[in-house]
C-alpha atoms as a PDB file:
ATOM      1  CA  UNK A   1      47.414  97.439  76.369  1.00  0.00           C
ATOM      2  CA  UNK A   2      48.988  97.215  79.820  1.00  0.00           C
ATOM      3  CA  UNK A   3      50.943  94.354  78.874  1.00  0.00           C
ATOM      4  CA  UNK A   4      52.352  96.167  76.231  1.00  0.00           C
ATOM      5  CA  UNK A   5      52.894  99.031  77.926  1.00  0.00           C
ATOM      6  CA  UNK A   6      54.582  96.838  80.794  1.00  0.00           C
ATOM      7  CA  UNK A   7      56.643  94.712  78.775  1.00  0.00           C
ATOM      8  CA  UNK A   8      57.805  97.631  76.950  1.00  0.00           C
ATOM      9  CA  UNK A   9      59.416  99.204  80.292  1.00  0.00           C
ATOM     10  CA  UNK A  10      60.709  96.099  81.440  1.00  0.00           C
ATOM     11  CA  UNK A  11      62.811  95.552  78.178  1.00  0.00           C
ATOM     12  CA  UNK A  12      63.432  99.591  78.409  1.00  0.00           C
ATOM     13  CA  UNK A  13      64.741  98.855  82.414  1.00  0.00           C
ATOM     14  CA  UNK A  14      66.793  95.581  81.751  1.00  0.00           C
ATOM     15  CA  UNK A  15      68.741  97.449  78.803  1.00  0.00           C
ATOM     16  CA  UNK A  16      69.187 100.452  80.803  1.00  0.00           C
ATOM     17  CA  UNK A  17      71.012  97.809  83.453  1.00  0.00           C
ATOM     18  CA  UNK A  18      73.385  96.747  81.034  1.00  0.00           C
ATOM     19  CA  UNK A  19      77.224  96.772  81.652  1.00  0.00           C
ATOM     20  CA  UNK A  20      78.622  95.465  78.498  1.00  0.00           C
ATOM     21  CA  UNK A  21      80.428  99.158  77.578  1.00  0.00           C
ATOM     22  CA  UNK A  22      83.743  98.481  76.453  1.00  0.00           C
ATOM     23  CA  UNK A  23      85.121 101.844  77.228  1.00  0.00           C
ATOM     24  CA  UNK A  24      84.743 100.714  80.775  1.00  0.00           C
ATOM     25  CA  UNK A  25      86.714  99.063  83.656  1.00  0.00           C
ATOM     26  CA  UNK A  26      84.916  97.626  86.367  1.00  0.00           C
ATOM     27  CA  UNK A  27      86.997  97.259  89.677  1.00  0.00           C
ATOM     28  CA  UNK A  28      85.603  95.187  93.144  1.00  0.00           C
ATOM     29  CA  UNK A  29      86.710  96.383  96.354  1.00  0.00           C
ATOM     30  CA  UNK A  30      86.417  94.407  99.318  1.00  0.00           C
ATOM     31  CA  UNK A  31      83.198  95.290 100.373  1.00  0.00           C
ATOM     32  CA  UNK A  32      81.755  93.217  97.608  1.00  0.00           C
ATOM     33  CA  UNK A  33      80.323  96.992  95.798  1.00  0.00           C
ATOM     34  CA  UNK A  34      81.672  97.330  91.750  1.00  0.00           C
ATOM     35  CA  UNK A  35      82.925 101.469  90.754  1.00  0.00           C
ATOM     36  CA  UNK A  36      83.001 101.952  87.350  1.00  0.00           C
ATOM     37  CA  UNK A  37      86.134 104.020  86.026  1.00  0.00           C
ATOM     38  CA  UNK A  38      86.555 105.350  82.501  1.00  0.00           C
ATOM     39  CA  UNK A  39      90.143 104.568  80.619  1.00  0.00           C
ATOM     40  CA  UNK A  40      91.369 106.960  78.883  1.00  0.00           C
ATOM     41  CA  UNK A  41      93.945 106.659  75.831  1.00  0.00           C
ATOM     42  CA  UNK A  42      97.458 107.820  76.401  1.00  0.00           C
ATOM     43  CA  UNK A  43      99.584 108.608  73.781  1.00  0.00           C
ATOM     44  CA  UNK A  44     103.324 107.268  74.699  1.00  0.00           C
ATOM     45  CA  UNK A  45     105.945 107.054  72.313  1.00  0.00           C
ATOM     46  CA  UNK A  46     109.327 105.604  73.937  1.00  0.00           C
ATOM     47  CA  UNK A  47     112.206 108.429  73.474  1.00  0.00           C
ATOM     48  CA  UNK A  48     113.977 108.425  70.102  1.00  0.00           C
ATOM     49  CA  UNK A  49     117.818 106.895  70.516  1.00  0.00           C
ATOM     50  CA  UNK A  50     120.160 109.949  68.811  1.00  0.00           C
ATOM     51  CA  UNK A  51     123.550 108.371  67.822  1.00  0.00           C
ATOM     52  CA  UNK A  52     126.146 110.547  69.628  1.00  0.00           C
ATOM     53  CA  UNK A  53     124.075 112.703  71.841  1.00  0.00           C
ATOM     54  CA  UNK A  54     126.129 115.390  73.450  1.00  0.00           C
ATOM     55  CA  UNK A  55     122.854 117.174  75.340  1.00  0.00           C
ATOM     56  CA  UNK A  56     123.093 117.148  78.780  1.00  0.00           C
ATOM     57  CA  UNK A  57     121.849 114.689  81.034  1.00  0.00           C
ATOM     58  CA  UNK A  58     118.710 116.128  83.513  1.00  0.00           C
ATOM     59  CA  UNK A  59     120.207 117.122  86.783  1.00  0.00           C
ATOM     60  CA  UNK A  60     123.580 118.487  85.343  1.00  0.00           C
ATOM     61  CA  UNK A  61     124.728 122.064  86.075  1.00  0.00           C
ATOM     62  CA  UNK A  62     126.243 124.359  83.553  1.00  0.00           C
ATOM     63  CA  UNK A  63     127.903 127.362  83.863  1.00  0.00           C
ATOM     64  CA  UNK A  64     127.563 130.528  80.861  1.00  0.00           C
ATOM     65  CA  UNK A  65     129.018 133.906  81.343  1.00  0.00           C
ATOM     66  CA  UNK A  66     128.932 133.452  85.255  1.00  0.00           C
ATOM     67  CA  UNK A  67     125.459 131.702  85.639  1.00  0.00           C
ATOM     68  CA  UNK A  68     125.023 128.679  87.139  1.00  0.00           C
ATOM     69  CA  UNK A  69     121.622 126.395  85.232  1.00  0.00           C
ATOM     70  CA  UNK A  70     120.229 123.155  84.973  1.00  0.00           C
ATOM     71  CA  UNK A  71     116.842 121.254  84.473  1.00  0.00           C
ATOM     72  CA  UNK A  72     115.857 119.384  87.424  1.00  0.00           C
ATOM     73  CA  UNK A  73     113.122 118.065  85.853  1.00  0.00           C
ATOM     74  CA  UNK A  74     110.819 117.238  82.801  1.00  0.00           C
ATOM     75  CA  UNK A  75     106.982 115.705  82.695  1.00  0.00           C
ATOM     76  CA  UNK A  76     104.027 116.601  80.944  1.00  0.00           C
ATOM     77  CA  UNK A  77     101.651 118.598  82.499  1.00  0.00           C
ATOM     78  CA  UNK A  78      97.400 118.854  82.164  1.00  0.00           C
ATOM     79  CA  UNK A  79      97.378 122.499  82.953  1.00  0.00           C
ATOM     80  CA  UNK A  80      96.393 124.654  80.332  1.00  0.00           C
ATOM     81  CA  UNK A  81      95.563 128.171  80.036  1.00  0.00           C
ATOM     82  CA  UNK A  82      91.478 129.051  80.161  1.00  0.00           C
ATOM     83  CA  UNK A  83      90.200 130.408  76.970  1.00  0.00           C
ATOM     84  CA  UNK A  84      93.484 130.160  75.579  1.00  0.00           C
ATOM     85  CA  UNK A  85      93.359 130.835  71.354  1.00  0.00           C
ATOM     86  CA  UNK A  86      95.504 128.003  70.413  1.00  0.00           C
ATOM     87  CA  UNK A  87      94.931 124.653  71.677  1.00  0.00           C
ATOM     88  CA  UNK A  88      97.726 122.260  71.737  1.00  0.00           C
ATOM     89  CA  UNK A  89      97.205 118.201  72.571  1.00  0.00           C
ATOM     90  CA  UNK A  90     100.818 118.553  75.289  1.00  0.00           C
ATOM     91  CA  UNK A  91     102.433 121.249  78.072  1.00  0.00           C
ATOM     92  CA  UNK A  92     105.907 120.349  79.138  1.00  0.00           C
ATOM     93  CA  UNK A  93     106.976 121.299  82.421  1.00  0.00           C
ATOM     94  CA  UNK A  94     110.246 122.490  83.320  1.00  0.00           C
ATOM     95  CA  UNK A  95     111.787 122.368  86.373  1.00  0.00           C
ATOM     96  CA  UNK A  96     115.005 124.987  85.856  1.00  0.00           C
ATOM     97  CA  UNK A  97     117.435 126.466  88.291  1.00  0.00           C
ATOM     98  CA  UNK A  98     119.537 129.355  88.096  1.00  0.00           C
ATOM     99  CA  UNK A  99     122.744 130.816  90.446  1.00  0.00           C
ATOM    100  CA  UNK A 100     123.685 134.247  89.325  1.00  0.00           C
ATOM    101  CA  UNK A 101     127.582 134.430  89.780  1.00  0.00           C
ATOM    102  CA  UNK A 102     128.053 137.739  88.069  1.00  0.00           C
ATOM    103  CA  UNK A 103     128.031 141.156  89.724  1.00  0.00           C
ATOM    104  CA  UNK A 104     124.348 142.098  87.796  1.00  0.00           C
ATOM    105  CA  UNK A 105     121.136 141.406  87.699  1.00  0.00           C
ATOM    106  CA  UNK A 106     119.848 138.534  85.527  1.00  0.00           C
ATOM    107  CA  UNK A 107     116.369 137.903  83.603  1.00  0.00           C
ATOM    108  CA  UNK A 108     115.455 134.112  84.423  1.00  0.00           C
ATOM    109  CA  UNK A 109     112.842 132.412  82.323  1.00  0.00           C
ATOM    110  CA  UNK A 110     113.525 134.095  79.173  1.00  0.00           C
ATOM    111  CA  UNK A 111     116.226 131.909  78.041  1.00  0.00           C
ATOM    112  CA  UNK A 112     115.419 128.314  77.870  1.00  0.00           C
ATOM    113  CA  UNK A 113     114.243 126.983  74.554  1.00  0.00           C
ATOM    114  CA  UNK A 114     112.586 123.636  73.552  1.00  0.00           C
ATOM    115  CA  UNK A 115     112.756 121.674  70.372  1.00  0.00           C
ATOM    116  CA  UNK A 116     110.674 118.186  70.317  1.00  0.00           C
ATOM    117  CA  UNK A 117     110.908 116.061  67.386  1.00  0.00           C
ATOM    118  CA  UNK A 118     113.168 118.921  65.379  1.00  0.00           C
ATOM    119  CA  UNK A 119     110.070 121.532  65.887  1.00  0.00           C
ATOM    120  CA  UNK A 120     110.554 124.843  67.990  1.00  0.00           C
ATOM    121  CA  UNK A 121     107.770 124.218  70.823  1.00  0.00           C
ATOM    122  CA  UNK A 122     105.548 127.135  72.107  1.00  0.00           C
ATOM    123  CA  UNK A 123     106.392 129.432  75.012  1.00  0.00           C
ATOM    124  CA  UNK A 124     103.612 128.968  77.555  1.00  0.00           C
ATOM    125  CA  UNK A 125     103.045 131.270  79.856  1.00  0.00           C
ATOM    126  CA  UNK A 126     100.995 129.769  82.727  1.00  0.00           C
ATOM    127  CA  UNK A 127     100.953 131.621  86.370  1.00  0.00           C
ATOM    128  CA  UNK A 128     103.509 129.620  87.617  1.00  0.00           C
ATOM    129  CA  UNK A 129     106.053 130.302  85.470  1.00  0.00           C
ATOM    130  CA  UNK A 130     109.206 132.122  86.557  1.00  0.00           C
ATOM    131  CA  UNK A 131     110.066 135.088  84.719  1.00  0.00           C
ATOM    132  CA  UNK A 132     112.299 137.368  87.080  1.00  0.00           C
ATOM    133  CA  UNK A 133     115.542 138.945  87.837  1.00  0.00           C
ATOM    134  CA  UNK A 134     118.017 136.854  90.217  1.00  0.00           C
ATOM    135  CA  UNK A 135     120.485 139.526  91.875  1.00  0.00           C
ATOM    136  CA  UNK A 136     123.804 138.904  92.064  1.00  0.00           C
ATOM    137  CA  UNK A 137     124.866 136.142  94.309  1.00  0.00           C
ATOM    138  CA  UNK A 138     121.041 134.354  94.335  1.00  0.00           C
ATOM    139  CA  UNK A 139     119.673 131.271  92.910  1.00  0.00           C
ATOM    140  CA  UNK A 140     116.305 130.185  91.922  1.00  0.00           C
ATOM    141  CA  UNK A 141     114.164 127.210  91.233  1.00  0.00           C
ATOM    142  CA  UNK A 142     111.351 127.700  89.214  1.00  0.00           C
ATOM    143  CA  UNK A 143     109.315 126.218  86.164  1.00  0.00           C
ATOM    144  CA  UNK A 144     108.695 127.423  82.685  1.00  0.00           C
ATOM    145  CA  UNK A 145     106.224 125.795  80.160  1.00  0.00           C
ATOM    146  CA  UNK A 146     105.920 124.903  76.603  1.00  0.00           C
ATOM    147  CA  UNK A 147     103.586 123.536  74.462  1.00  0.00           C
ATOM    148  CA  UNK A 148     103.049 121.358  71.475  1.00  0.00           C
ATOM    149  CA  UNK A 149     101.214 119.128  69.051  1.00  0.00           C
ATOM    150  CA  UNK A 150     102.481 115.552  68.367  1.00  0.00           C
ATOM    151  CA  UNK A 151     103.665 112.448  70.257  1.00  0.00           C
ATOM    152  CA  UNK A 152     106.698 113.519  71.332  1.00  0.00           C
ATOM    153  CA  UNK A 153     110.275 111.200  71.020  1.00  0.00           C
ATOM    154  CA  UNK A 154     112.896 113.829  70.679  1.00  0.00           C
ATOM    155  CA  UNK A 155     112.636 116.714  73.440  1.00  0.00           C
ATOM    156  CA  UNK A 156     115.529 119.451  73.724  1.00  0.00           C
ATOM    157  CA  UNK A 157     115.951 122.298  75.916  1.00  0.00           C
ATOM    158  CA  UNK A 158     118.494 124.862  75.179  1.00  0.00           C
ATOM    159  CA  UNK A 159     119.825 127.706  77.754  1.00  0.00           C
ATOM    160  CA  UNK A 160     121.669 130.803  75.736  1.00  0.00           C
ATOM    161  CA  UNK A 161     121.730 133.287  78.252  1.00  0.00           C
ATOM    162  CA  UNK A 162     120.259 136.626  77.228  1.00  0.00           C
ATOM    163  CA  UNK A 163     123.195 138.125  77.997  1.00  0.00           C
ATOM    164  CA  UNK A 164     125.595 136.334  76.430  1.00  0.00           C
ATOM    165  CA  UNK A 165     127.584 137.571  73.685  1.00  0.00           C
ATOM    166  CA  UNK A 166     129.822 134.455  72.733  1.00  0.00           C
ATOM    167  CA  UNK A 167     126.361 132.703  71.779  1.00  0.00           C
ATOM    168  CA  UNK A 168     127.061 129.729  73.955  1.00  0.00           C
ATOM    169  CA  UNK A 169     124.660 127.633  74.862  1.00  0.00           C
ATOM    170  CA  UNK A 170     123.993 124.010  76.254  1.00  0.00           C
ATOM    171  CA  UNK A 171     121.082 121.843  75.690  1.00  0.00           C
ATOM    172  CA  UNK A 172     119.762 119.066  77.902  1.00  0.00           C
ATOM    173  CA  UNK A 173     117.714 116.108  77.072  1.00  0.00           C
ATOM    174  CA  UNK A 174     114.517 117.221  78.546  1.00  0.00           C
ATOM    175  CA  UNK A 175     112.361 114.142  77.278  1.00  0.00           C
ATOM    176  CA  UNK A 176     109.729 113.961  79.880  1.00  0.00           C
ATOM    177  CA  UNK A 177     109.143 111.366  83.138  1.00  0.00           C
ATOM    178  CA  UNK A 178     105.764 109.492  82.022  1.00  0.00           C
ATOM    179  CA  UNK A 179     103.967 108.161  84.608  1.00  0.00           C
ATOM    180  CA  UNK A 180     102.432 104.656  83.500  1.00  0.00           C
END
């Protein structure tokens, strides 16, 4: 009986040992100790070619009824609101700036739009966001967030100033920087 009992925890123990997982990566350092580190499946989907783009290139400034905006940047984010009702598998970060060259106050934030893949992504309103008046004569860097669902290949942001009542507007190709 204690040879079964001790052959049956041996087997148990050597299993236990094993390392043939294929969901991991085993790494050596130089002090001749192995780490273990999970991979995790990313979802990249090189950006969709449009024939004829006219968007704006990240980085360029444009100027609507006296306001100075651009996106200085674009990249997927992994903060997402706690306890949040909707779930969505991507956040896009926006890096915006604004120069207010009018003589009134001007609500940042609330006019920047995103379209990815032809679909009208979701206003996300994480702490960091900037929502706020720039007086006359200031300018402001801040970020504003949207989400969606699906592997993104087309991403668009459009500014139409609030205020604005030619309904210009400018977009920008706001696909995002992956880091790979």
């Amino acid at each position: 009986m204690k040879k079964l009992l001790l052959s049956t925890t041996l087997i148990v123990f050597i299993a236990g040992c094993s390392t043939d997982n294929e969901n991991d990566v085993t790494k050596e350092s130089n002090d001749d100790t192995t780490e273990k580190t999970e991979v995790k499946e990313v979802k990249v989907s090189p950006e969709k070619e449009i024939e004829n783009d006219t968007r704006n290139d990240i980085g360029k400034i444009v100027t609507i009824d006296g306001i100075d905006f651009t996106v200085k940047s674009s990249q997927l984010t992994d903060e997402r609101i706690e306890d949040h009702f909707e779930s969505f598998e991507y956040v896009l970060e926006l890096e915006v700036y604004y120069k207010n060259n009018t003589d009134k106050n001007f609500p940042a934030g609330r006019d920047v739009s995103v379209q990815v893949n032809d679909k009208e992504a979701t206003y996300y309103d994480l702490d960091s966001s900037i929502l706020q008046e720039i007086a006359p004569g200031e300018e402001i860097t801040g970020k504003v967030y949207y989400a969606f669902n699906g592997t993104p290949e087309v991403v668009t942001a459009k500014f139409a100033p609030l205020l604005n009542t030619a309904g210009d507007f400018e977009e920008f190709n706001a696909y995002p920087e992956l880091d790979l």
